[in-house]
Protein backbone atom coordinates (compact mmCIF):
# COMPACT_ATOMS: atom_id res chain seq x y z
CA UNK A 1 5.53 -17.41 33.98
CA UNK A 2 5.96 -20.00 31.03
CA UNK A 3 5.38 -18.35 28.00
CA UNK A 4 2.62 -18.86 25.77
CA UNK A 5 2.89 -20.31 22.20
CA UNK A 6 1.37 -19.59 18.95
CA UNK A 7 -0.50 -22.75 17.43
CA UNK A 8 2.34 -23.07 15.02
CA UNK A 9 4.56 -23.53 17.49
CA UNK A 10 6.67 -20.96 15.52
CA UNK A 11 5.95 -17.88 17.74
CA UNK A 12 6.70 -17.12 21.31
CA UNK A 13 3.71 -14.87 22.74
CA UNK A 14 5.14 -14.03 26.31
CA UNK A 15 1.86 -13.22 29.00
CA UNK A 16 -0.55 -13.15 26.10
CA UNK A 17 -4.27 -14.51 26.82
CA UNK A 18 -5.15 -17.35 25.12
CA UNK A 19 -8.23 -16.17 24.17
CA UNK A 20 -7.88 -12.26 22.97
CA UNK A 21 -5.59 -11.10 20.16
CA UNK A 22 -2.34 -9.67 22.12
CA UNK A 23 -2.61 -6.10 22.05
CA UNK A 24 0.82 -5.26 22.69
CA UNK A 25 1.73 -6.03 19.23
CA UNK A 26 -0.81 -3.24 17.56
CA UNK A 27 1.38 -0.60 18.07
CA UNK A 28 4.73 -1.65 16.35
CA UNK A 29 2.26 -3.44 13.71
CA UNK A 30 0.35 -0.18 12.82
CA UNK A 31 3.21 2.50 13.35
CA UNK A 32 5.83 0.27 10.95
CA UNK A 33 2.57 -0.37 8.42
CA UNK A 34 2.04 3.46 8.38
CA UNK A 35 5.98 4.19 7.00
CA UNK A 36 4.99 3.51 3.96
CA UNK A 37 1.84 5.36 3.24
CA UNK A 38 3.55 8.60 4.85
CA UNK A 39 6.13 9.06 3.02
CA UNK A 40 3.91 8.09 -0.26
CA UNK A 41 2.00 10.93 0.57
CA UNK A 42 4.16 13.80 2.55
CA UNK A 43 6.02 14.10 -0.67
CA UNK A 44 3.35 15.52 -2.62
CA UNK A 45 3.74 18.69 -1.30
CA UNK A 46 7.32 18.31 -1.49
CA UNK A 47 7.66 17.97 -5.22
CA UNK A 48 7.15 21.88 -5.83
CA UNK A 49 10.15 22.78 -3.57
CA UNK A 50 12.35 20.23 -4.39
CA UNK A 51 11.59 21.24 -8.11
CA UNK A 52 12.77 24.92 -7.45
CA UNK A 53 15.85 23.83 -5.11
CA UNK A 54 17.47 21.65 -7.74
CA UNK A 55 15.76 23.45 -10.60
CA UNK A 56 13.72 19.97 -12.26
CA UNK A 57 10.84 19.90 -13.76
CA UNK A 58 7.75 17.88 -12.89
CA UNK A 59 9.22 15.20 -15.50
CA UNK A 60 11.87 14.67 -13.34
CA UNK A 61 10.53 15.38 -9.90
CA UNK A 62 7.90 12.83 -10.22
CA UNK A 63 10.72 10.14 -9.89
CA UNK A 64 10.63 10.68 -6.40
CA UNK A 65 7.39 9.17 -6.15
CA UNK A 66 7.95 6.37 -8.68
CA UNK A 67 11.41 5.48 -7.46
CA UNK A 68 9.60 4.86 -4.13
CA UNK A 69 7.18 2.53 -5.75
CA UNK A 70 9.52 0.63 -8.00
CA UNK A 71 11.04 -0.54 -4.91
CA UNK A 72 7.73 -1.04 -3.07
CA UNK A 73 6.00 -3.32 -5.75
CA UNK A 74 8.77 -5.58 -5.78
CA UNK A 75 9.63 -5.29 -2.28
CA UNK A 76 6.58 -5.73 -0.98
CA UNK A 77 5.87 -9.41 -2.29
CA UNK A 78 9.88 -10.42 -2.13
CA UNK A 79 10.04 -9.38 1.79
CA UNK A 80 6.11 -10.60 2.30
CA UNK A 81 7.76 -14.04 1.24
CA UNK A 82 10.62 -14.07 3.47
CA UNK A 83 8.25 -12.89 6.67
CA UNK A 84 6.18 -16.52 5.43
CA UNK A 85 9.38 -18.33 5.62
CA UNK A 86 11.76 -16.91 8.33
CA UNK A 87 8.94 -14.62 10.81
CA UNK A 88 7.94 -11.02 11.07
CA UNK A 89 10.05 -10.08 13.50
CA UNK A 90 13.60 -9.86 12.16
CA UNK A 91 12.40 -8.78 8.86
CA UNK A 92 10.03 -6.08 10.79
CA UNK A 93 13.96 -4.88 13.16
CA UNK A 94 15.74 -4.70 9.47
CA UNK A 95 13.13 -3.27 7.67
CA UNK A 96 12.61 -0.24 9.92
CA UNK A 97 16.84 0.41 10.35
CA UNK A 98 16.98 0.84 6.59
CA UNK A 99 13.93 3.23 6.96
CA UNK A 100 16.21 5.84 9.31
CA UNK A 101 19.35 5.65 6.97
CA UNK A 102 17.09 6.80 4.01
CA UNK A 103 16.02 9.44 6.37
CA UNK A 104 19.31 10.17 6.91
CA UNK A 105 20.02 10.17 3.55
CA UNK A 106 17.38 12.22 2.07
CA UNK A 107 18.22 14.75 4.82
CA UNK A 108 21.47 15.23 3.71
CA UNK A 109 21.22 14.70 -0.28
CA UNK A 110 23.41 17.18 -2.34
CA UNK A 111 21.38 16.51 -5.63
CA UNK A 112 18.15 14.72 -6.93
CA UNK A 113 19.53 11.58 -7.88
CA UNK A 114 21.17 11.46 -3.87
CA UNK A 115 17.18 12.05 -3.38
CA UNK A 116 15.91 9.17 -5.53
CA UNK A 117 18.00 6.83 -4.09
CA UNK A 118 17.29 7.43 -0.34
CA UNK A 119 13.31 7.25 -1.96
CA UNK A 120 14.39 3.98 -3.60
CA UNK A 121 15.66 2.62 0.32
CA UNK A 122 12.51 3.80 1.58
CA UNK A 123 10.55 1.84 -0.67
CA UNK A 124 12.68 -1.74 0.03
CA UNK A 125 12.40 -0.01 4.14
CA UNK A 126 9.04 0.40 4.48
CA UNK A 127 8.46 -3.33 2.59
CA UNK A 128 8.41 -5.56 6.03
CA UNK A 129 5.98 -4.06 7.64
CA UNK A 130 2.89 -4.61 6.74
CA UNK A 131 3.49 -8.27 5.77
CA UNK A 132 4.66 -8.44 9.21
CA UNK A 133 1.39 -7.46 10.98
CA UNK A 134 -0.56 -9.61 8.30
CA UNK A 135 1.09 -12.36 9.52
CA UNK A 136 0.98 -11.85 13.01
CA UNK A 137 -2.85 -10.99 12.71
CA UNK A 138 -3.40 -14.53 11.06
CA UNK A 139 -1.19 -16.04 13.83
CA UNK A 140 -3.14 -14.39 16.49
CA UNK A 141 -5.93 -15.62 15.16
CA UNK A 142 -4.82 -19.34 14.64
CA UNK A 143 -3.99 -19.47 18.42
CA UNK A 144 -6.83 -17.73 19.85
CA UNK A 145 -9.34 -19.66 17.55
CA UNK A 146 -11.10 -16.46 16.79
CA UNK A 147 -11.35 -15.76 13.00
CA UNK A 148 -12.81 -12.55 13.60
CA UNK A 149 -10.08 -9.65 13.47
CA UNK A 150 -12.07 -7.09 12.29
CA UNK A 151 -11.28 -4.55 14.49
CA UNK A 152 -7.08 -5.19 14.24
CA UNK A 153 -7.54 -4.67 10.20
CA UNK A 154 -9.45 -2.20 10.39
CA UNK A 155 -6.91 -0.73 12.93
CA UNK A 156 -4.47 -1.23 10.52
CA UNK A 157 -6.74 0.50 7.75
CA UNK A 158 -7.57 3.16 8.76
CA UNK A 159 -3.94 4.44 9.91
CA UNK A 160 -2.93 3.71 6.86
CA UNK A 161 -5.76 5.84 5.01
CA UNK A 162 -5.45 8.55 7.38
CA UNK A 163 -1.63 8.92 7.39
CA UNK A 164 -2.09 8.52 3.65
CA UNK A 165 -4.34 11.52 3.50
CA UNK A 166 -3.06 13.76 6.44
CA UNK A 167 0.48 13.26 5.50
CA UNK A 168 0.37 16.53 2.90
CA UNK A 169 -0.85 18.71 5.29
CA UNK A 170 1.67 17.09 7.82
CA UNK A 171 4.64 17.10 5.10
CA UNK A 172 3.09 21.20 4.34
CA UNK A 173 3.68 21.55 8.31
CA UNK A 174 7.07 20.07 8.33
CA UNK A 175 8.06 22.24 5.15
CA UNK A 176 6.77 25.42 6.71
CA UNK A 177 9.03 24.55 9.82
CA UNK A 178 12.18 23.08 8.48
CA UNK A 179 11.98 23.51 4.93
CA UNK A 180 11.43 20.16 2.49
CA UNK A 181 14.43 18.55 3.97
CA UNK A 182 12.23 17.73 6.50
CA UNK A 183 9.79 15.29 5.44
CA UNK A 184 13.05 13.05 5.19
CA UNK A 185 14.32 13.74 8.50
CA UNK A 186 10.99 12.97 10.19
CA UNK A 187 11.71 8.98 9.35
CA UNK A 188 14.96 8.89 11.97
CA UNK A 189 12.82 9.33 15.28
CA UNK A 190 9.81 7.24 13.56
CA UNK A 191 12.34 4.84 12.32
CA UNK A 192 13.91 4.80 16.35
CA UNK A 193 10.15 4.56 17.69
CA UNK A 194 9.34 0.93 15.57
CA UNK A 195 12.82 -0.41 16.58
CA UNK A 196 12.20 0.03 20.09
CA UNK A 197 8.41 -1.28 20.09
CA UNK A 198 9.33 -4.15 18.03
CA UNK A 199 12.26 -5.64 19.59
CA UNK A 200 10.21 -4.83 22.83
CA UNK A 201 7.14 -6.39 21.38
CA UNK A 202 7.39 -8.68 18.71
CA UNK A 203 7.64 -12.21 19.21
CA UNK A 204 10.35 -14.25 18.08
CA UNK A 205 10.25 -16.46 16.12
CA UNK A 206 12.18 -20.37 16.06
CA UNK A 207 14.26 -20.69 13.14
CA UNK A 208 13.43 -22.47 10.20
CA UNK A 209 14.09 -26.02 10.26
CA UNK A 210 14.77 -26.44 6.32
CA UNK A 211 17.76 -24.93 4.70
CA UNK A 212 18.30 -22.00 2.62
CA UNK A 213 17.65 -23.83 -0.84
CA UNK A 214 13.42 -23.10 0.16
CA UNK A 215 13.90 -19.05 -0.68
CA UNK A 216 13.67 -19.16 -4.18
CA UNK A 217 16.44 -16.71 -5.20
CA UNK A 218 15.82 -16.95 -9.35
CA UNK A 219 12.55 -16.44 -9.06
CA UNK A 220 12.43 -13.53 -7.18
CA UNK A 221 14.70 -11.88 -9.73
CA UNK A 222 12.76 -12.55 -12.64
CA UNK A 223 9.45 -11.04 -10.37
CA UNK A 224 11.65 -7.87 -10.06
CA UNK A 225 13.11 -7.73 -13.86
CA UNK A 226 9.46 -8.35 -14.98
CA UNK A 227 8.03 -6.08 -13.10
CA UNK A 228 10.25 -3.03 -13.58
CA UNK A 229 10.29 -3.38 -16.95
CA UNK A 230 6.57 -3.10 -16.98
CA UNK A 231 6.40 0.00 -14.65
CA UNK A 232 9.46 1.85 -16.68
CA UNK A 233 7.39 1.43 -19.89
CA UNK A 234 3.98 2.13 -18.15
CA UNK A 235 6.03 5.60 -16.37
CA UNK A 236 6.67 6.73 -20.39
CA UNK A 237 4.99 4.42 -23.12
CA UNK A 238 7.19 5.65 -26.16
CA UNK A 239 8.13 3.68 -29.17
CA UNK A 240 11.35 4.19 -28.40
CA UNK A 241 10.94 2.29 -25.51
CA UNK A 242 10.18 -1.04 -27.11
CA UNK A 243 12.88 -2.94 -25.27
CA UNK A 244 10.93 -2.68 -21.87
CA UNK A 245 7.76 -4.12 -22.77
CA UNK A 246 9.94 -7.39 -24.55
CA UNK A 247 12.01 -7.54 -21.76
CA UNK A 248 9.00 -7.38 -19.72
CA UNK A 249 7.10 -10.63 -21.68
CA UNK A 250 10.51 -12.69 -21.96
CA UNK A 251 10.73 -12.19 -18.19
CA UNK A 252 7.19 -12.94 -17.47
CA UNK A 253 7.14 -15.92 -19.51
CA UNK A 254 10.87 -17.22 -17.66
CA UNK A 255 9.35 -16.49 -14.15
CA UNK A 256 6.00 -18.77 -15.15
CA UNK A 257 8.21 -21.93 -16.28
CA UNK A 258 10.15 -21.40 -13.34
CA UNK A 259 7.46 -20.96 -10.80
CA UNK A 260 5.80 -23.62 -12.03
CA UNK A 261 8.50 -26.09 -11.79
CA UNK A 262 10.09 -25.34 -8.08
CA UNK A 263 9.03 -27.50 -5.30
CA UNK A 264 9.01 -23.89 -3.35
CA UNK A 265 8.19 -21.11 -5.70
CA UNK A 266 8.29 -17.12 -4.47
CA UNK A 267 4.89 -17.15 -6.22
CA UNK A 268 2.79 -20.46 -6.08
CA UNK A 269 1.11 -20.10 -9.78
CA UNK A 270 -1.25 -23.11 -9.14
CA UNK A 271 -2.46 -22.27 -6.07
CA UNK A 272 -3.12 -18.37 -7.21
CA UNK A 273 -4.17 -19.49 -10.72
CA UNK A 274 -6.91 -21.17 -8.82
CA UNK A 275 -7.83 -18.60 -6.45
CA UNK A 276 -9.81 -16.32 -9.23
CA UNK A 277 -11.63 -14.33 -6.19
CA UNK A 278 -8.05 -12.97 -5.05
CA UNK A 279 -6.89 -12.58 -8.10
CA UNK A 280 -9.60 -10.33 -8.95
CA UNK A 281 -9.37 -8.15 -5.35
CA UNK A 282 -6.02 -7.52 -6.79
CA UNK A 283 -7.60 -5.59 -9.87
CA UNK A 284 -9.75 -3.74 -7.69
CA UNK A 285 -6.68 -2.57 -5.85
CA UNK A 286 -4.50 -1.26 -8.32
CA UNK A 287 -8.24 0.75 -9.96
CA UNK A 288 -9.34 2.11 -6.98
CA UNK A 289 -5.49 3.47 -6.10
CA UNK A 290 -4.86 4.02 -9.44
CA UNK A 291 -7.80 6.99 -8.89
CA UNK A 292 -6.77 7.72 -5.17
CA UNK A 293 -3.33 8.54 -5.73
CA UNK A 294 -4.24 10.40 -9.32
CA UNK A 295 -6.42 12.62 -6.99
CA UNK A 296 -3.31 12.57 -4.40
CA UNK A 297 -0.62 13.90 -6.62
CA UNK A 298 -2.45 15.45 -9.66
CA UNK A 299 -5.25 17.93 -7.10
CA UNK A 300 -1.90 18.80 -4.91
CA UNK A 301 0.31 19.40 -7.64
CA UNK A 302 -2.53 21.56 -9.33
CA UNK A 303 -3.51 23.51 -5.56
CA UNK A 304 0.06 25.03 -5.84
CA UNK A 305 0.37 25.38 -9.52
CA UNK A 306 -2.84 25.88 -11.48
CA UNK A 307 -4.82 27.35 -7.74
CA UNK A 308 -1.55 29.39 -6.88
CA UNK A 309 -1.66 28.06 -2.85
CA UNK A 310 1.17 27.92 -1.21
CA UNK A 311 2.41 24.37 0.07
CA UNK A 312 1.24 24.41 3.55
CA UNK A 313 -2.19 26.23 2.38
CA UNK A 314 -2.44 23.26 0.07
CA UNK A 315 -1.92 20.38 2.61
CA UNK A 316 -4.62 22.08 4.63
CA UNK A 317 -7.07 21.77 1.74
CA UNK A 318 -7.09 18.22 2.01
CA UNK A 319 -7.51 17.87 5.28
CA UNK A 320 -11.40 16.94 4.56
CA UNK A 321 -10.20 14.02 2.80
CA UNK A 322 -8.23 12.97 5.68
CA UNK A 323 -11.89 13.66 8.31
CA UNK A 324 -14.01 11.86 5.58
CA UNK A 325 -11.61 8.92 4.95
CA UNK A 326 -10.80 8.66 9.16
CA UNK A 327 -14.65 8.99 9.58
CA UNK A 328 -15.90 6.30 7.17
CA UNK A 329 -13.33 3.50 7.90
CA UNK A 330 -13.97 3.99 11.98
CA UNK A 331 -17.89 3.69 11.19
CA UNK A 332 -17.56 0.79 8.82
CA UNK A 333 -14.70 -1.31 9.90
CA UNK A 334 -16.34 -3.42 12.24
CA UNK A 335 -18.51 -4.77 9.48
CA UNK A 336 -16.69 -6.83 6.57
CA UNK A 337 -19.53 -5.99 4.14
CA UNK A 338 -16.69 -6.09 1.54
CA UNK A 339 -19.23 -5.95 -0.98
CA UNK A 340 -21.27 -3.02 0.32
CA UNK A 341 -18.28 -0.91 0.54
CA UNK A 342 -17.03 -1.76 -2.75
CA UNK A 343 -19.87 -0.42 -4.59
CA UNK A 344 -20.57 2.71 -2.56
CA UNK A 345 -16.81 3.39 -2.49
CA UNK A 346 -16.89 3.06 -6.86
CA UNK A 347 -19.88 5.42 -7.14
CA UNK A 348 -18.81 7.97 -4.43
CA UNK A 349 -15.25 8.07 -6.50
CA UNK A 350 -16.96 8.53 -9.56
CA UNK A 351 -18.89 11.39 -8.17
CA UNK A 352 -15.97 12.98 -6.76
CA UNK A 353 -14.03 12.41 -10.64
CA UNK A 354 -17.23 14.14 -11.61
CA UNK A 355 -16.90 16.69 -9.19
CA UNK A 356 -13.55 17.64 -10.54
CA UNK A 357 -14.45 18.62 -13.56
CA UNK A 358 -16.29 21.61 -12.39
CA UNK A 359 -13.02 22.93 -10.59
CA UNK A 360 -11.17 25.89 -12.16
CA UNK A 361 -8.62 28.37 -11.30
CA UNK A 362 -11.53 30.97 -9.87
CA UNK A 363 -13.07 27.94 -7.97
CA UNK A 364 -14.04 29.46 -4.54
CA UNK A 365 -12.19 27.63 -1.39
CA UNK A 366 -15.29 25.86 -0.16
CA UNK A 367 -15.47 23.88 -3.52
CA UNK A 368 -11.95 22.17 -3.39
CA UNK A 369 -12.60 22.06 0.05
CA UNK A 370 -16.11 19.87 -0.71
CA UNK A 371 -14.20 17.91 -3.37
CA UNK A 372 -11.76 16.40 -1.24
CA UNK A 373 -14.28 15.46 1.33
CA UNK A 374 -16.35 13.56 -1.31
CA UNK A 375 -13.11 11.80 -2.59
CA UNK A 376 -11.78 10.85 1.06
CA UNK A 377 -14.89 8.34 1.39
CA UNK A 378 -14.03 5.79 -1.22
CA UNK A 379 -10.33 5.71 0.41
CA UNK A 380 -12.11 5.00 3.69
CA UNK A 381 -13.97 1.72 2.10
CA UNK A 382 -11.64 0.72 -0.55
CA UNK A 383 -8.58 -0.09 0.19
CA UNK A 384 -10.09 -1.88 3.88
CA UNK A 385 -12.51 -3.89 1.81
CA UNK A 386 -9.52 -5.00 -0.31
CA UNK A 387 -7.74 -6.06 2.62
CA UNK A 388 -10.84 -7.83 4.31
CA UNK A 389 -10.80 -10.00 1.16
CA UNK A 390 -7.58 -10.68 0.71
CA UNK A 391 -7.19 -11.83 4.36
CA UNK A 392 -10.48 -13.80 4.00
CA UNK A 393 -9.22 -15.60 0.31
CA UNK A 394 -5.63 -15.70 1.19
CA UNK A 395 -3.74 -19.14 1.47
CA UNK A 396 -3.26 -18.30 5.11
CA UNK A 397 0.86 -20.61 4.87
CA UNK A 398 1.66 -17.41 2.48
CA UNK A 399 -0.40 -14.13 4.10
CA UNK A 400 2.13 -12.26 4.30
CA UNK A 401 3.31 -12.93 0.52
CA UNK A 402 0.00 -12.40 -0.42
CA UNK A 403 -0.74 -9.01 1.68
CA UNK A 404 2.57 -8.37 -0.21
CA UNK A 405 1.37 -8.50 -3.79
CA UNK A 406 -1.67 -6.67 -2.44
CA UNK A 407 0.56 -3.61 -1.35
CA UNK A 408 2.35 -4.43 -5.11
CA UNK A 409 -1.10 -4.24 -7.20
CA UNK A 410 -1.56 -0.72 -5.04
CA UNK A 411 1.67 0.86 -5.93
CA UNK A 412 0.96 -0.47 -9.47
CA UNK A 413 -1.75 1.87 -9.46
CA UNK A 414 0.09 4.47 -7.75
CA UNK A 415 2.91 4.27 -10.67
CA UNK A 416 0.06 4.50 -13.04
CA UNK A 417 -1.25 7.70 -11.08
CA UNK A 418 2.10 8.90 -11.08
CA UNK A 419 2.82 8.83 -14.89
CA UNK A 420 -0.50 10.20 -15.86
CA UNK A 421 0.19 13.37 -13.26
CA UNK A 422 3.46 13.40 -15.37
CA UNK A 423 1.38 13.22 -19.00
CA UNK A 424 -1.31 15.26 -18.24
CA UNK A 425 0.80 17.96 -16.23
CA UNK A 426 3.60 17.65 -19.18
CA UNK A 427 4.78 21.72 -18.39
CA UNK A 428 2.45 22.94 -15.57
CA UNK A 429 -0.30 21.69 -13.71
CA UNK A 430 -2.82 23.87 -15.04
CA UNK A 431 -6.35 23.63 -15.15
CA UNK A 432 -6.89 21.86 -18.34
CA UNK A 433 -4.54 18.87 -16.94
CA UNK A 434 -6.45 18.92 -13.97
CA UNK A 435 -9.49 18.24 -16.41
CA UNK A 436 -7.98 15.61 -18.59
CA UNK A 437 -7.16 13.85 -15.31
CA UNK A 438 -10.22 13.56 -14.23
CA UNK A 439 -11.38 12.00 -17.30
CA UNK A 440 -8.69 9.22 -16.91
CA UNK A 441 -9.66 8.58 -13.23
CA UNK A 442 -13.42 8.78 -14.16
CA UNK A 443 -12.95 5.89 -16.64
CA UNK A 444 -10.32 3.82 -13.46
CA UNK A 445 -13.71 4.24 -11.28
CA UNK A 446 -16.16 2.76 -14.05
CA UNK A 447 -14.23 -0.08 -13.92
CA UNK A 448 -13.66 -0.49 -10.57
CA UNK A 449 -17.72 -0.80 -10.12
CA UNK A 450 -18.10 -2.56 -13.05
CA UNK A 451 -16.07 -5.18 -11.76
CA UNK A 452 -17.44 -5.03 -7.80
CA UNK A 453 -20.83 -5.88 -9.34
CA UNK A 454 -19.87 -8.75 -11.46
CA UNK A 455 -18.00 -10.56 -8.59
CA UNK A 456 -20.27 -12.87 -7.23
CA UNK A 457 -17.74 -14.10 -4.47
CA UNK A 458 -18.00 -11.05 -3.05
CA UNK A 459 -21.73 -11.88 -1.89
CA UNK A 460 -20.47 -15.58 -0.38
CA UNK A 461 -17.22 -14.74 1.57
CA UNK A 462 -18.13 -16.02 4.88
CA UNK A 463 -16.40 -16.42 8.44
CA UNK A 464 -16.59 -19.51 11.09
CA UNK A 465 -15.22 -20.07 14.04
CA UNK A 466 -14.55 -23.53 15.15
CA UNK A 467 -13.12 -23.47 18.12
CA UNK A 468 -9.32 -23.35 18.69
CA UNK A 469 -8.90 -26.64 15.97
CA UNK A 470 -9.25 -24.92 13.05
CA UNK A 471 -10.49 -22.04 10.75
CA UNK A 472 -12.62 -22.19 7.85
CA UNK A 473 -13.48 -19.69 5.10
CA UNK A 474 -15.90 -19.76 2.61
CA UNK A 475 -14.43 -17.44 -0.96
CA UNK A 476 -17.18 -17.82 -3.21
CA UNK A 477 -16.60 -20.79 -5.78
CA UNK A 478 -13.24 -20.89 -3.82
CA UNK A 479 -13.67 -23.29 -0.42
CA UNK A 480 -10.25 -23.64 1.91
CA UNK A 481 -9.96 -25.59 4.89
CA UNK A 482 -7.34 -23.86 7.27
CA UNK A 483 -6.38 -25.57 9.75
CA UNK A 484 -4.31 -23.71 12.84
């Protein structure tokens, strides 16, 4: 049999239909996409433990989480670029090794900074992914003709958001079996399981015909200096600090001349300068997970501290938010309604912010139970609304750059989550800091509707199929012709 080839010519799709998205690739796609969101979340139950076994604080614990996402946010764009310029596939195989040798790492760390590190090669591990199966979704859908993958992104949705939101109770389950060691261990056989499906799976890919002068080297390093500079200052805003944030605007400023002068920039400045309906989805991101992962960390780290549960009890808890999240995203994916979910997803958050205000220590189980039900619906319409609209306002040449800075603007929030769990829980997660919390997140969900309602895009984005010649989307003020 002479195998098939993507429209681009780029990608060899061995026995794959010319008409239906290839199937075979959904399972490497969504288990390498969900690497990242389990190990963002397993570790919340984790930071207790850790905490006692190395005897650290909560100040210093919660670098677990933000070393993870320092690396994330800047791998995330960096490796989304290469995946645009060199395939998914070989990023995807290099990606997932480095995921098992953190795993390996973590598993046999003598200290907390031997910790932080094998969290920092998780992050920079867990980066191809995703922009991998954005890319191969827009490929698919280039050589089918069919513009229509609803149900593949909302496949890769909602596995996200449920490993997101089952992975306490599953990193509580692995804790209660083989202590916290565990939730690092758990990424060698997953880490095995993507390396097999994807070399088994993915396509490969032709190599690029230009030379090595197109990956734009500087300006990746100024992204990264500029953006660690702004999440170091963001994880502690002290005066004494005032070398990050004008290190951060003398980078910023360095990485717009030079973006704006390269033939081939990591970033194309013009082309997102112009694309103010994307630009805004990325603001919703990094509200909406600014208030997820708040909730994530801050209600965990409060279940064990200020409620007194013990970690696998606490995991448990939040299973509703794992049923309500799973439940929502399978009923709505089908249907882009990006706007729809938006809005419901804002007020249902702000109820649940509400919601938390009424918890206390003598809170009776059904309560926090009820709480995380309530907040598991806006992470089942959120985050795959965000992703419907990026995919639909994306320059489809650089989808997997931009599903990149998508993931980036969503560990922005998480660092943001992060650091107010650390301000607000300065000692002990008590009750009070549970309260104070909720205030901040409150305010993160105002926003986020405040902005859903004055996006009139949001109301035009629009899909057509035309055949298998090309692909046109309609973003609002924002018209792009893409042709396959």
């Amino acid at each position: 049999m002479i195998p098939k080839l993507a429209r681009h010519g780029a990608t060899t799709v061995p026995g794959s239909s010319p008409t239906a998205f290839d199937r075979r690739l959904i399972a490497p796609m969504v288990l390498g996409s969900v690497l990242n969101p389990i190990n963002s979340s397993m570790i919340a139950v984790a930071l207790a433990p850790i905490g006692l076994a190395f005897g650290a604080p909560p100040s210093r614990t919660v670098w677990l989480v933000s070393a993870l996402y320092l690396a994330t946010a800047v791998g995330q764009p960096v490796v989304g670029r290469l995946v645009d310029m060199y395939g998914p596939r070989r990023l995807y195989l290099l990606g997932t090794a480095l995921v098992g040798a953190a795993g390996l790492l973590g598993a046999l760390a003598p200290s907390l900074g031997a910790l932080i590190a094998a969290r920092v090669l998780l992050g920079f591990g867990t980066s191809a992914a995703y922009p991998a199966a954005m890319q191969l979704t827009r490929r698919e859908a280039e050589r089918t003709g069919q513009d229509s993958p609803a149900g593949v992104l909302t496949a890769l949705a909602v596995a996200n958001q449920t490993v997101a939101v089952v992975g306490p109770a599953l990193g509580g389950f692995l804790i209660g079996v083989g202590g916290w060691r565990a939730v690092f261990t758990v990424n060698v056989p997953l880490s095995a399981a993507c390396l097999v499906l994807g070399a088994l799976r993915l396509p490969r890919t032709q190599r690029p015909t230009g030379n090595r002068r197109g990956v734009d080297l500087p300006g990746m390093a100024l992204f990264a200096v500029t953006l660690v500079a702004l999440m170091l200052f963001l994880m502690g805003p002290r005066l004494d600090r005032w070398y990050l944030p004008v290190l951060f605007a003398v980078a910023a400023v360095a990485f717009a001349v030079r973006e704006l002068r390269v033939p081939e920039p990591f970033v194309d400045l013009r082309v997102l300068g112009g694309n103010v309906p994307l630009i805004v989805t990325y603001l919703r991101q990094f509200l909406g997970y600014t208030t997820s992962y708040a909730y994530l960390y801050g209600f965990t780290q409060w279940l064990e501290e200020g409620r007194g549960l013990d970690p696998s009890t606490a995991g448990l808890v939040l299973l509703p938010l794992s049923a309500s999240a799973l439940a929502v995203s399978t009923l709505t994916g089908r249907r882009e309604a990006v706007r729809s979910k938006l809005v419901v997803g804002s007020l249902v958050q702000i109820a649940g912010c509400v919601t938390l205000l009424l918890v206390g220590a003598g809170s009776d189980l059904w309560v926090l139970l009820v709480a995380g039900a309530v907040m598991g619906v806006p992470q089942g319409l959120i985050g795959l609304a965000n992703q419907t609209a990026l995919y639909r306002q994306a320059e489809p040449a650089r989808i997997a750059s931009a599903a990149g800075l998508l993931r980036t603007f969503m560990y922005l929030g998480a660092l943001g989550a992060s650091a107010a769990d650390a301000g607000f829980f300065a000692h002990r997660a008590d009750t009070a800091g549970l309260h104070d919390l909720a205030l901040f997140m409150l305010a993160g969900s105002v926003l986020l509707l405040a902005t859903t309602l004055s996006d009139r895009s949001l109301s035009t984005l629009t899909t057509r199929k035309t055949g298998n010649t090309g692909i046109t989307a309609s973003t609002g003020n924002t018209r792009n012709t893409r042709k396959a």
